[in-house]
C-alpha atoms as a PDB file:
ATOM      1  CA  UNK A   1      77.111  61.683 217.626  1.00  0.00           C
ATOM      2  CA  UNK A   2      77.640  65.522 217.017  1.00  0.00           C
ATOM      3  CA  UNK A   3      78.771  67.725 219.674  1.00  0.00           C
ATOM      4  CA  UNK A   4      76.327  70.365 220.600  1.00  0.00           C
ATOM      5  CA  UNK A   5      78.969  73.090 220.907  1.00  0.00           C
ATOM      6  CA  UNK A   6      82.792  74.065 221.997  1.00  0.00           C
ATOM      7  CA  UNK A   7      82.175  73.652 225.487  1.00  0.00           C
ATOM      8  CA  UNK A   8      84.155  71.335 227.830  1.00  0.00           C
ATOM      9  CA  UNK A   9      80.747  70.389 229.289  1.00  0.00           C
ATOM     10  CA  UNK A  10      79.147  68.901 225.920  1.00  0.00           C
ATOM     11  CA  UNK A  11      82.959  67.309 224.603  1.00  0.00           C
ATOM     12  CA  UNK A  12      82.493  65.318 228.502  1.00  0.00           C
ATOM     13  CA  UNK A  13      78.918  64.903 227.389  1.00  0.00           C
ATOM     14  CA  UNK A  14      79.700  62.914 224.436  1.00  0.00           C
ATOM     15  CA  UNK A  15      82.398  60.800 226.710  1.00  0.00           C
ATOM     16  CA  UNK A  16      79.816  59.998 228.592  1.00  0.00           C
ATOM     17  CA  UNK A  17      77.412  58.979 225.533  1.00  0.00           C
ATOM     18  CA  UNK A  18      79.692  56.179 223.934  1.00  0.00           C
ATOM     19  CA  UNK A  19      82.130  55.349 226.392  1.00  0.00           C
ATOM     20  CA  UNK A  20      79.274  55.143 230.083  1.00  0.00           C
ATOM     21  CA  UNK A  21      79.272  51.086 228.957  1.00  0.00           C
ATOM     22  CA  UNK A  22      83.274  50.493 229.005  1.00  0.00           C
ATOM     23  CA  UNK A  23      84.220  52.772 231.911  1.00  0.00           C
ATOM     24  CA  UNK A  24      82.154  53.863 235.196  1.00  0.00           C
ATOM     25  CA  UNK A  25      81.807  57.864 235.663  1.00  0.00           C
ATOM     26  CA  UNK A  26      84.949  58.272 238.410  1.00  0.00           C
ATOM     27  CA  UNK A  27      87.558  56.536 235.825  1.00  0.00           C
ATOM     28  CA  UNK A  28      85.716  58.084 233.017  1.00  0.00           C
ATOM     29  CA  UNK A  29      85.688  61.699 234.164  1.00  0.00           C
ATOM     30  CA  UNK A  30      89.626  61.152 235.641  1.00  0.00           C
ATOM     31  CA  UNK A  31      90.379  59.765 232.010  1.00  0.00           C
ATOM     32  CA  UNK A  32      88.546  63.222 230.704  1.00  0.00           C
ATOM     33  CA  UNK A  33      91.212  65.361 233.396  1.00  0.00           C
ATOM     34  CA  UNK A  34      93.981  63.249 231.487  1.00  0.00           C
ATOM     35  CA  UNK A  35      92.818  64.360 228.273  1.00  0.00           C
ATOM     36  CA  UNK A  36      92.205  68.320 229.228  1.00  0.00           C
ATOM     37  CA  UNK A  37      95.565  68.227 230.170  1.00  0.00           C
ATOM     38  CA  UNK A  38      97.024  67.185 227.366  1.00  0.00           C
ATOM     39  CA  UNK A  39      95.545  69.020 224.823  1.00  0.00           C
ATOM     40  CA  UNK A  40      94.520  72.029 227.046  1.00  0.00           C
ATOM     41  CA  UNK A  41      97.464  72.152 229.547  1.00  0.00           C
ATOM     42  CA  UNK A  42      94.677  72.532 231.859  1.00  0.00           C
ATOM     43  CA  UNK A  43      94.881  71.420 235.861  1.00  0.00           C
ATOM     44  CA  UNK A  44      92.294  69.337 237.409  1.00  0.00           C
ATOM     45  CA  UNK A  45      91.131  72.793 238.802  1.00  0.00           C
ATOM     46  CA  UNK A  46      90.999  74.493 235.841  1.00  0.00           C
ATOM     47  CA  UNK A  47      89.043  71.915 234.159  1.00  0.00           C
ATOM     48  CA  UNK A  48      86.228  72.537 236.158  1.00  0.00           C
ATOM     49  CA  UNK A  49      86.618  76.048 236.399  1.00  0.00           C
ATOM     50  CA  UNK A  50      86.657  75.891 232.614  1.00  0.00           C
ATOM     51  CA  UNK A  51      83.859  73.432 231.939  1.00  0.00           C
ATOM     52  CA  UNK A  52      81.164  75.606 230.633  1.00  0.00           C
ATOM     53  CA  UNK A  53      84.164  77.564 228.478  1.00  0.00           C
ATOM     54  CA  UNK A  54      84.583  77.334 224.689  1.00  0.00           C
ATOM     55  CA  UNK A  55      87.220  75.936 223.219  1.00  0.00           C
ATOM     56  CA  UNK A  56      88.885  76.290 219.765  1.00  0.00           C
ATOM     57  CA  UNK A  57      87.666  73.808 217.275  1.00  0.00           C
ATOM     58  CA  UNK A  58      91.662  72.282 216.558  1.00  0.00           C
ATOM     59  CA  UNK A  59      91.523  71.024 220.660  1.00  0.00           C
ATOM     60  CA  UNK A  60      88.058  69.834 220.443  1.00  0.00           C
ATOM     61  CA  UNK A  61      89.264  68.027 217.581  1.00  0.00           C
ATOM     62  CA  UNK A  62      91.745  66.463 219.470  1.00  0.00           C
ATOM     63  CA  UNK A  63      89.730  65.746 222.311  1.00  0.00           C
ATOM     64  CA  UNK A  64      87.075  64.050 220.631  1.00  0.00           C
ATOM     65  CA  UNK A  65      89.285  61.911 218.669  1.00  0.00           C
ATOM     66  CA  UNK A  66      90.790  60.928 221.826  1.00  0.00           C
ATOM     67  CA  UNK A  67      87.175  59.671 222.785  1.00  0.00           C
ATOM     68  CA  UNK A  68      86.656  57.716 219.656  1.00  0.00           C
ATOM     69  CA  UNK A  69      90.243  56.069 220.247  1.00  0.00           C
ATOM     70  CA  UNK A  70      88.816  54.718 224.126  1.00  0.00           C
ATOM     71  CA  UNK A  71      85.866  53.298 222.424  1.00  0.00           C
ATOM     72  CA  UNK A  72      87.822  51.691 220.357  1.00  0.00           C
ATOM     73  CA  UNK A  73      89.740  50.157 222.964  1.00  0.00           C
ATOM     74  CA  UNK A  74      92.883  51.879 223.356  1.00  0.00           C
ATOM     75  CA  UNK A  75      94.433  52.185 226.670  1.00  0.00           C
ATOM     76  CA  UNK A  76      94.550  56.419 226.700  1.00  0.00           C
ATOM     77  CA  UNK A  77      98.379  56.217 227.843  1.00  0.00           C
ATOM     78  CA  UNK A  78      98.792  55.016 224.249  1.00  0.00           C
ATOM     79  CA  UNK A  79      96.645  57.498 223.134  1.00  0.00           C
ATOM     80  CA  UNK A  80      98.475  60.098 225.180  1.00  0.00           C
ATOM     81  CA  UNK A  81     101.573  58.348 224.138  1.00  0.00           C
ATOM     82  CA  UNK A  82     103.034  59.166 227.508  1.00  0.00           C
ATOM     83  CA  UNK A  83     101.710  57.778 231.070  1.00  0.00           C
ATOM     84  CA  UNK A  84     102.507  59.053 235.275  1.00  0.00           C
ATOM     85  CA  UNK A  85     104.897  57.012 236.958  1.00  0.00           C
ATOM     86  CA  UNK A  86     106.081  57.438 240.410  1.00  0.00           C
ATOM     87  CA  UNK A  87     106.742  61.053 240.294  1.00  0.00           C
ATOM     88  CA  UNK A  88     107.934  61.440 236.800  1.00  0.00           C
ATOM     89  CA  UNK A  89     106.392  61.237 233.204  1.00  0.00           C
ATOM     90  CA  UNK A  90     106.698  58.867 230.278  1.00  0.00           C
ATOM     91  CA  UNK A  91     106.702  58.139 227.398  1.00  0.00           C
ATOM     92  CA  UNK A  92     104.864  54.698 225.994  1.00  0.00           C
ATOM     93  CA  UNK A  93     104.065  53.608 222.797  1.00  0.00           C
ATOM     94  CA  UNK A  94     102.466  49.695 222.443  1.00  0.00           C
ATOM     95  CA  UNK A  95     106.178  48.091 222.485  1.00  0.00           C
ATOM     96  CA  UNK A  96     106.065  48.516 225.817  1.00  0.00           C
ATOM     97  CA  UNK A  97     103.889  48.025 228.839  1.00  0.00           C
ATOM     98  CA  UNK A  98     101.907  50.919 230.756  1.00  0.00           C
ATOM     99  CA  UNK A  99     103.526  51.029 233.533  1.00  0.00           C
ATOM    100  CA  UNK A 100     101.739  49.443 236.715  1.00  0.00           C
ATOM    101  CA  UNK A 101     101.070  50.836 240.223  1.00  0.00           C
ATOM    102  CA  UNK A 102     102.455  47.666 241.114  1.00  0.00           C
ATOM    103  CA  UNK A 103     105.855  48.587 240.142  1.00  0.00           C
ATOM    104  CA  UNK A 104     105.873  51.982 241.536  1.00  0.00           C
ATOM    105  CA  UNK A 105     105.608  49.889 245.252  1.00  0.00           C
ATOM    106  CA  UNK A 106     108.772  48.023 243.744  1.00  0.00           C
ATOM    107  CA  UNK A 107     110.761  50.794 243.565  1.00  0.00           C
ATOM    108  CA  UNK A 108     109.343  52.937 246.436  1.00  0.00           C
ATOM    109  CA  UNK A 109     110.442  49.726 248.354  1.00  0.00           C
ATOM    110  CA  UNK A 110     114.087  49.755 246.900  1.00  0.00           C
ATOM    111  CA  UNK A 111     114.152  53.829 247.408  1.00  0.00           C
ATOM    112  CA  UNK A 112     112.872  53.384 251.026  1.00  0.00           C
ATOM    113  CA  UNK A 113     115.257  50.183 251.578  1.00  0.00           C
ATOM    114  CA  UNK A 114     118.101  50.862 254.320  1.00  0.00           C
ATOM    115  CA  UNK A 115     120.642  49.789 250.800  1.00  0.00           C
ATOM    116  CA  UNK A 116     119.508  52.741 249.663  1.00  0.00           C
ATOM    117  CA  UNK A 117     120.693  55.173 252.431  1.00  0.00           C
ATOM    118  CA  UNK A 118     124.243  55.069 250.107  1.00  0.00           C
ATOM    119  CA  UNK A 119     123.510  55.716 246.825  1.00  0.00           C
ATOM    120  CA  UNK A 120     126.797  57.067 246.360  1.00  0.00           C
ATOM    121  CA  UNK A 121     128.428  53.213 246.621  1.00  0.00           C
ATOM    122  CA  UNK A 122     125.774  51.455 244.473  1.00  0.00           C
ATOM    123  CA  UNK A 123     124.967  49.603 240.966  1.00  0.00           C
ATOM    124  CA  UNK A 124     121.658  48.737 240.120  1.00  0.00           C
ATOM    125  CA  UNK A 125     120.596  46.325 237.100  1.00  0.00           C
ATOM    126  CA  UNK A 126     117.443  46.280 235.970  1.00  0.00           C
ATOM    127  CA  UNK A 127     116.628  43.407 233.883  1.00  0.00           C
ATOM    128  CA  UNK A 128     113.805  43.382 231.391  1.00  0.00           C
ATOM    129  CA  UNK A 129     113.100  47.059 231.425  1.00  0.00           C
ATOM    130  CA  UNK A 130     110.778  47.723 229.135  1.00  0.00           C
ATOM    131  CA  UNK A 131     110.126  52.001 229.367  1.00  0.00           C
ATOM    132  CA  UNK A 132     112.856  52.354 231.345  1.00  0.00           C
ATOM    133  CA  UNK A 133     110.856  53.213 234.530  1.00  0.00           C
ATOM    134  CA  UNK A 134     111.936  51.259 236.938  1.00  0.00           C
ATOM    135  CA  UNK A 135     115.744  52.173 236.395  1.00  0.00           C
ATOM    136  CA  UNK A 136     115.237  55.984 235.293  1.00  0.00           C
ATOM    137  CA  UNK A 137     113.407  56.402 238.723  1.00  0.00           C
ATOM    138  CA  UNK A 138     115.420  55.057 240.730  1.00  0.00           C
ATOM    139  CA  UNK A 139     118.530  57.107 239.324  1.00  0.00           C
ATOM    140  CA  UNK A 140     116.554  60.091 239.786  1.00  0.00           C
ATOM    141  CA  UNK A 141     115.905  59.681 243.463  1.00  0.00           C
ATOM    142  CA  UNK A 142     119.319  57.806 243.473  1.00  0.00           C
ATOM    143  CA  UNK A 143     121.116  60.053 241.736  1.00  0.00           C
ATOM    144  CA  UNK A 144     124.900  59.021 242.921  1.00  0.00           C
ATOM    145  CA  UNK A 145     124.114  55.334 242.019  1.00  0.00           C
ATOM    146  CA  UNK A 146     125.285  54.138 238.280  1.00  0.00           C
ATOM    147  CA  UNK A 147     122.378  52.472 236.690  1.00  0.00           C
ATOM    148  CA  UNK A 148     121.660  50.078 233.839  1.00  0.00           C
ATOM    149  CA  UNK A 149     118.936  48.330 232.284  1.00  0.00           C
ATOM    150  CA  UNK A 150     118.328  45.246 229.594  1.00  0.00           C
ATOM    151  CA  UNK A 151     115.984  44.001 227.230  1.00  0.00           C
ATOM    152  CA  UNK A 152     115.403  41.947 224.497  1.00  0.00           C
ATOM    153  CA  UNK A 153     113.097  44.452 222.435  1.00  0.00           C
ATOM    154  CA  UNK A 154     115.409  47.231 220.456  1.00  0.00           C
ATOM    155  CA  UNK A 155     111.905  48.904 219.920  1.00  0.00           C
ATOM    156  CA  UNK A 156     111.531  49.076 223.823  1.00  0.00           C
ATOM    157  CA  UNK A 157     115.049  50.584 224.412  1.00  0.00           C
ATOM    158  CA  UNK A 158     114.284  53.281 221.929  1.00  0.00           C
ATOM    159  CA  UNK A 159     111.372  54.076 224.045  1.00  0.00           C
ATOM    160  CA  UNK A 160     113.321  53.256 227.364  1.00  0.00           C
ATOM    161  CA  UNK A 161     116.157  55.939 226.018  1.00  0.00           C
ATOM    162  CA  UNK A 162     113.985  58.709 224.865  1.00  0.00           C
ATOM    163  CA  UNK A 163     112.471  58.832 228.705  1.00  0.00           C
ATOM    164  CA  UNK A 164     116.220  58.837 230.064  1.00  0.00           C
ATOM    165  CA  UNK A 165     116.700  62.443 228.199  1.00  0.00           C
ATOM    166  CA  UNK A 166     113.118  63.535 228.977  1.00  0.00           C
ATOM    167  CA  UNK A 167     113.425  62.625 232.653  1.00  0.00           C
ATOM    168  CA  UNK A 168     117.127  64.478 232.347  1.00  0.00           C
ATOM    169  CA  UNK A 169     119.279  60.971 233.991  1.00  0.00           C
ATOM    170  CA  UNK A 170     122.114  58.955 232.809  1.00  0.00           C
ATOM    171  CA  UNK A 171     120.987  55.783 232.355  1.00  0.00           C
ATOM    172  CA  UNK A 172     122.427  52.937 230.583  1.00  0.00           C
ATOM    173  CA  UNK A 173     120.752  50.623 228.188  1.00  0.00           C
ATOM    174  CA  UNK A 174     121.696  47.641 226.536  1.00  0.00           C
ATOM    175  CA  UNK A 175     120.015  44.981 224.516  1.00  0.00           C
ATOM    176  CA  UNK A 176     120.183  41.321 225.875  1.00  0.00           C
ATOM    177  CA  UNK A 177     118.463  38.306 225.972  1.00  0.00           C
ATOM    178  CA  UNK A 178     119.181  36.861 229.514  1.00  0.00           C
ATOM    179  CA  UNK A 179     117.943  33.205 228.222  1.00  0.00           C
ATOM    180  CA  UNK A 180     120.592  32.695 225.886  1.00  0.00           C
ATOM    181  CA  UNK A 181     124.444  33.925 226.675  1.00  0.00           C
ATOM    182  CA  UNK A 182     124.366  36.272 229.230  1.00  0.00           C
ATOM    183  CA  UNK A 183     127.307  39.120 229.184  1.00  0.00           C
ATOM    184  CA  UNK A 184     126.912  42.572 229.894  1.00  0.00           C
ATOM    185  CA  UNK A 185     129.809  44.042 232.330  1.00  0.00           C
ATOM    186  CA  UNK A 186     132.514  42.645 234.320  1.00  0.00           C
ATOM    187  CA  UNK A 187     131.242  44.508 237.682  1.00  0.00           C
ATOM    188  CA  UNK A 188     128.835  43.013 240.162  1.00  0.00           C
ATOM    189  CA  UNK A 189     125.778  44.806 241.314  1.00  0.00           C
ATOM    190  CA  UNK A 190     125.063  46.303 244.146  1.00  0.00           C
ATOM    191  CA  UNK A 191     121.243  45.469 243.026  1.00  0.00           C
ATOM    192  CA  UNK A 192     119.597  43.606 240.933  1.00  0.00           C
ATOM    193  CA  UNK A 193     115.877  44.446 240.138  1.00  0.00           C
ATOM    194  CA  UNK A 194     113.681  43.141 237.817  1.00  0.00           C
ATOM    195  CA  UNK A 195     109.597  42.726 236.915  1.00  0.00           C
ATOM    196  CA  UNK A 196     109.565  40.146 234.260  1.00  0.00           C
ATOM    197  CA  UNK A 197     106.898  38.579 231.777  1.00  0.00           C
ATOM    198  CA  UNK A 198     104.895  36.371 234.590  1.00  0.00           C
ATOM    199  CA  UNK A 199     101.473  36.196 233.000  1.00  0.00           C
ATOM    200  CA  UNK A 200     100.168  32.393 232.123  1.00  0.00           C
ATOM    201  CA  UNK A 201      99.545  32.071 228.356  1.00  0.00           C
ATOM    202  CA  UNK A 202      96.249  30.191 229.815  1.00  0.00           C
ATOM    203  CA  UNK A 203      95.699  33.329 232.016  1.00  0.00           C
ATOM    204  CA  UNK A 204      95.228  35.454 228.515  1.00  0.00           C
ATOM    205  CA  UNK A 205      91.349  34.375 228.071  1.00  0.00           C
ATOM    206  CA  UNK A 206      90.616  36.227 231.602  1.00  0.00           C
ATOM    207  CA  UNK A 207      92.262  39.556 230.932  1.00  0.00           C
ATOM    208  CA  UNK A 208      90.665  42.732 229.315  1.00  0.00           C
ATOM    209  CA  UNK A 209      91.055  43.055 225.683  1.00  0.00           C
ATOM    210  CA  UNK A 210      92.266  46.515 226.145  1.00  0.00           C
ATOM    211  CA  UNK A 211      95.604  44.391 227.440  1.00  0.00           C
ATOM    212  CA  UNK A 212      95.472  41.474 224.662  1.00  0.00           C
ATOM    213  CA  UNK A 213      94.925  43.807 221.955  1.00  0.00           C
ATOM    214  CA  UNK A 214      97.312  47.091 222.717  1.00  0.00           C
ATOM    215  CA  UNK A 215     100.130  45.884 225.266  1.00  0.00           C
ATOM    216  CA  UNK A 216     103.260  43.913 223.722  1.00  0.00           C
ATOM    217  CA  UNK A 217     102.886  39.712 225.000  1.00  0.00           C
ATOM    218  CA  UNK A 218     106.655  39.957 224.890  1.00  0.00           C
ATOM    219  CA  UNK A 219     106.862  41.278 228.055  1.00  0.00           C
ATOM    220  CA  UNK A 220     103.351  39.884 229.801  1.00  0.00           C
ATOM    221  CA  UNK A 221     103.057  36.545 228.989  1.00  0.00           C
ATOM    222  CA  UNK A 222     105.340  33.264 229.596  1.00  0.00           C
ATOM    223  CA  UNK A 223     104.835  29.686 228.832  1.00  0.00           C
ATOM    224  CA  UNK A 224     102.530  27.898 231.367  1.00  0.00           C
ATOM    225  CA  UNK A 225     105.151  24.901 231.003  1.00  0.00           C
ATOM    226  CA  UNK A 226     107.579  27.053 233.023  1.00  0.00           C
ATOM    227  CA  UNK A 227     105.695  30.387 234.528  1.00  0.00           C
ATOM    228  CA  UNK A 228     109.114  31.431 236.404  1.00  0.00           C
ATOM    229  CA  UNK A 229     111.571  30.587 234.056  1.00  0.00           C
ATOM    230  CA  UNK A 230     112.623  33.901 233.980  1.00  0.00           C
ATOM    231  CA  UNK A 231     112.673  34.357 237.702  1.00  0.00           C
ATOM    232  CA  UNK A 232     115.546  30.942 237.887  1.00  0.00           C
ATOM    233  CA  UNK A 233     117.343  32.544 235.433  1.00  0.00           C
ATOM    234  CA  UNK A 234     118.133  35.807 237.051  1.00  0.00           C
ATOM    235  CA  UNK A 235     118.467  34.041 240.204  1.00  0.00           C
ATOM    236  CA  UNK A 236     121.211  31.784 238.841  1.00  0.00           C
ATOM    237  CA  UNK A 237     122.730  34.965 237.053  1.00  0.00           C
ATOM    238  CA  UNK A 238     122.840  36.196 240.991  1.00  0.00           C
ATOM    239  CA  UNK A 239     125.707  33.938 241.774  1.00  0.00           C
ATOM    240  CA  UNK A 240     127.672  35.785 239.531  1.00  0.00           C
ATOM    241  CA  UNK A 241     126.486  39.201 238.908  1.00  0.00           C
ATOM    242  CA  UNK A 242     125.690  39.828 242.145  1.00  0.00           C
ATOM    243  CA  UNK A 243     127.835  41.559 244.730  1.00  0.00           C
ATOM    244  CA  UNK A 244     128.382  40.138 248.168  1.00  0.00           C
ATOM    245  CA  UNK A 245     125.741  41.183 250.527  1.00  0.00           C
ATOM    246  CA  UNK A 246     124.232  42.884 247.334  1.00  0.00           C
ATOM    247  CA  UNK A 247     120.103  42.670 246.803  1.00  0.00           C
ATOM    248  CA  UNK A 248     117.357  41.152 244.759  1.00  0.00           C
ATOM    249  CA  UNK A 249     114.029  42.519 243.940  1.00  0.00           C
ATOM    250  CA  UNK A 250     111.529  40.690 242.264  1.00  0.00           C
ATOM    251  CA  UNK A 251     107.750  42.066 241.006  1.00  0.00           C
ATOM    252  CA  UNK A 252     106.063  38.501 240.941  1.00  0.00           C
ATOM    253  CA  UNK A 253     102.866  36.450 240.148  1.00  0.00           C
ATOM    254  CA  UNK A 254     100.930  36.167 243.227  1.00  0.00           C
ATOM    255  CA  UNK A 255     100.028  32.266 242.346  1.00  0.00           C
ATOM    256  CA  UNK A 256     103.768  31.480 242.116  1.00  0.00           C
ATOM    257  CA  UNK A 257     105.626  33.672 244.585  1.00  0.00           C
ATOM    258  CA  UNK A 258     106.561  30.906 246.996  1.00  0.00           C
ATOM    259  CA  UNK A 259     107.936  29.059 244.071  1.00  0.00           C
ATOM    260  CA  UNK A 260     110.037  31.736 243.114  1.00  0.00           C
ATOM    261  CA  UNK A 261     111.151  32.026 246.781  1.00  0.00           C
ATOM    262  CA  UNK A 262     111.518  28.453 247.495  1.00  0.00           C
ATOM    263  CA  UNK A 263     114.239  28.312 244.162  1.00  0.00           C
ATOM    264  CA  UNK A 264     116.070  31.344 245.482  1.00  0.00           C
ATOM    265  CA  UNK A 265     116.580  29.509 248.944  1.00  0.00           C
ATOM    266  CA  UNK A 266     116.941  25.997 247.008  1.00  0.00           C
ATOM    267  CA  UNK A 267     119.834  28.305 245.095  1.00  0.00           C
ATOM    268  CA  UNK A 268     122.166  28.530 248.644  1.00  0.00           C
ATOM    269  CA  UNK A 269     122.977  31.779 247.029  1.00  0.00           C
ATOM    270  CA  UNK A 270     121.272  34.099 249.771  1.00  0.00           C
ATOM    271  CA  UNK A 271     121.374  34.365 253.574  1.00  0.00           C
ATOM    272  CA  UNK A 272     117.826  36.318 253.404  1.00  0.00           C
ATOM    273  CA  UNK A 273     114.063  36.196 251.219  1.00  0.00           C
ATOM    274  CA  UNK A 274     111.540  37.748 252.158  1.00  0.00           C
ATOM    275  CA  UNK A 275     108.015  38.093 250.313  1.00  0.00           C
ATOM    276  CA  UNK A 276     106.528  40.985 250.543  1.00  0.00           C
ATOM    277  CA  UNK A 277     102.333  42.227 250.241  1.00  0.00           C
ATOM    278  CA  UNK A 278     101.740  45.032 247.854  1.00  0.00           C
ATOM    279  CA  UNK A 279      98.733  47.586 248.505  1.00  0.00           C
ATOM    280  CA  UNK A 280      95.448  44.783 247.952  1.00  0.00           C
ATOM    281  CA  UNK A 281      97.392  42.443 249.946  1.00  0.00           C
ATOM    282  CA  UNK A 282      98.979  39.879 247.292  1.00  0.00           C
ATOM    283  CA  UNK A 283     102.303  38.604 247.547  1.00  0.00           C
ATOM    284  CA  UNK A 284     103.475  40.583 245.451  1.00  0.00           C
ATOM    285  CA  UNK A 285     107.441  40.934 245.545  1.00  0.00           C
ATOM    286  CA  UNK A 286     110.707  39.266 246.584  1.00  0.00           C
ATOM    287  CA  UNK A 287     112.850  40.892 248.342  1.00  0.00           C
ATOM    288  CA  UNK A 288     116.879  38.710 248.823  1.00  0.00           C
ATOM    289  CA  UNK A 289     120.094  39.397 250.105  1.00  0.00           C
ATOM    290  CA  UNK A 290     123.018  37.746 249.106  1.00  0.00           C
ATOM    291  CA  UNK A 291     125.638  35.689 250.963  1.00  0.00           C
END
């Protein structure tokens, strides 16, 4: 389809045209704001202010390529190559996942925790981290705690430490595998947070494509033989990498939360779990305090 002119209204136009069938007209036009403001620097505001504007061909370029890219299926963070989290921005590429408004409750919970009223005294691990979200947030409203985080993907620490200098913290990373032989630092933690792989392969068949075919399976999906083998593991790693009275945060599968709960109290490690109901009322997160 050709684009009847420069104009922000006819670029949405054409949005609208080959993309009405994948995304309904709220998500679609927000998506649009996403895009003006990348290529444009323009506000939400100033995108409709500017709708019936011109603009030069080398943006409207950019912006419809952008459209093409959605119908093909591409999550527009990846397009964007960056995506909102909390209060801060990102960057993503597809080694690792968008991050989830899910996870933003995790860490507004461990920001908002009373543990957190002494930031000055605390370690936090997070394990599994992917973009380096979870842990770069939390040092930026934390900003007297030492932070770290782990994963197995190199490609996925790259990413993690290139949003540590745009987001201006200290964070460290470090690559590890917590299945196999687990050693990282001869401290305890003062927290322990993680939101590991907890999707069913057998779950795969009932998620959108725009998941299956753009977001890494490293970090989604887990053998349906064992869905919270990672969740045991860091629980066991507790007993030892944990400080006394320090805390555990999970982000967990709805369908196995008890389970998860039911080994960390099986474990005789903690005097305290608690599950916890994110915003559409699934039990969503652990929340555990240590002996």
């Amino acid at each position: 389809m050709k684009i009847a002119t420069n104009k922000l209204s006819d670029l949405y136009e054409f949005y609208k045209s080959e993309l009405s069938l994948i995304y309904d007209e709220g998500e679609l036009y927000s998506i649009f704001e996403l895009v003006c403001e990348k290529y444009l620097n323009y506000s939400k505001t100033q995108v409709t202010q500017y709708f019936n504007e011109n603009i030069n061909q080398s943006n409207l370029i950019n912006i419809y390529n952008a459209g093409v890219e959605l119908k093909k299926g591409t999550p527009i963070q990846y397009i964007l190559k960056e995506a909102f989290f909390y209060d801060l921005i990102f960057n993503v590429s597809n080694e690792v996942l968008i991050p989830r408004p899910e996870t933003e409750e995790l860490v507004d919970l461990i920001i908002k925790s009373q543990i957190a009223n002494n930031p000055n005294t605390i370690t936090i691990l997070d394990i599994g981290t992917g973009s380096g979200c979870i842990p770069i947030t939390l040092k930026k409203h934390l900003p007297q705690a030492k932070v770290f985080g782990i994963d197995i993907s190199e490609q996925a620490l790259e990413v993690a430490k290139s949003n540590a200098i745009k987001n201006n913290v200290n964070v460290e990373f470090i690559k590890q595998d917590i299945l196999s032989n687990f050693l990282i630092l001869n401290s305890n933690f003062s927290i322990i947070v993680s939101n590991p792989p907890y999707v069913l392969n057998s779950e795969a068949q009932q998620m959108d494509a725009r998941v299956l075919e753009h977001e890494p399976h490293l970090a989604l999906f887990v053998e349906d033989n064992d869905p919270i083998i990672f969740y045991k593991r860091i629980i066991d790693l507790c007993d030892k990498y944990l400080e006394e009275k320090g805390w555990l945060f999970f982000e967990l599968n709805p369908m196995y939360a008890i389970d998860v709960k039911n080994y960390a109290n099986d474990s005789k490690i903690f005097n305290f779990t608690e599950i916890l109901s994110d915003m559409s009322g699934k039990q969503r997160f652990l929340k555990a305090q240590k002996k």
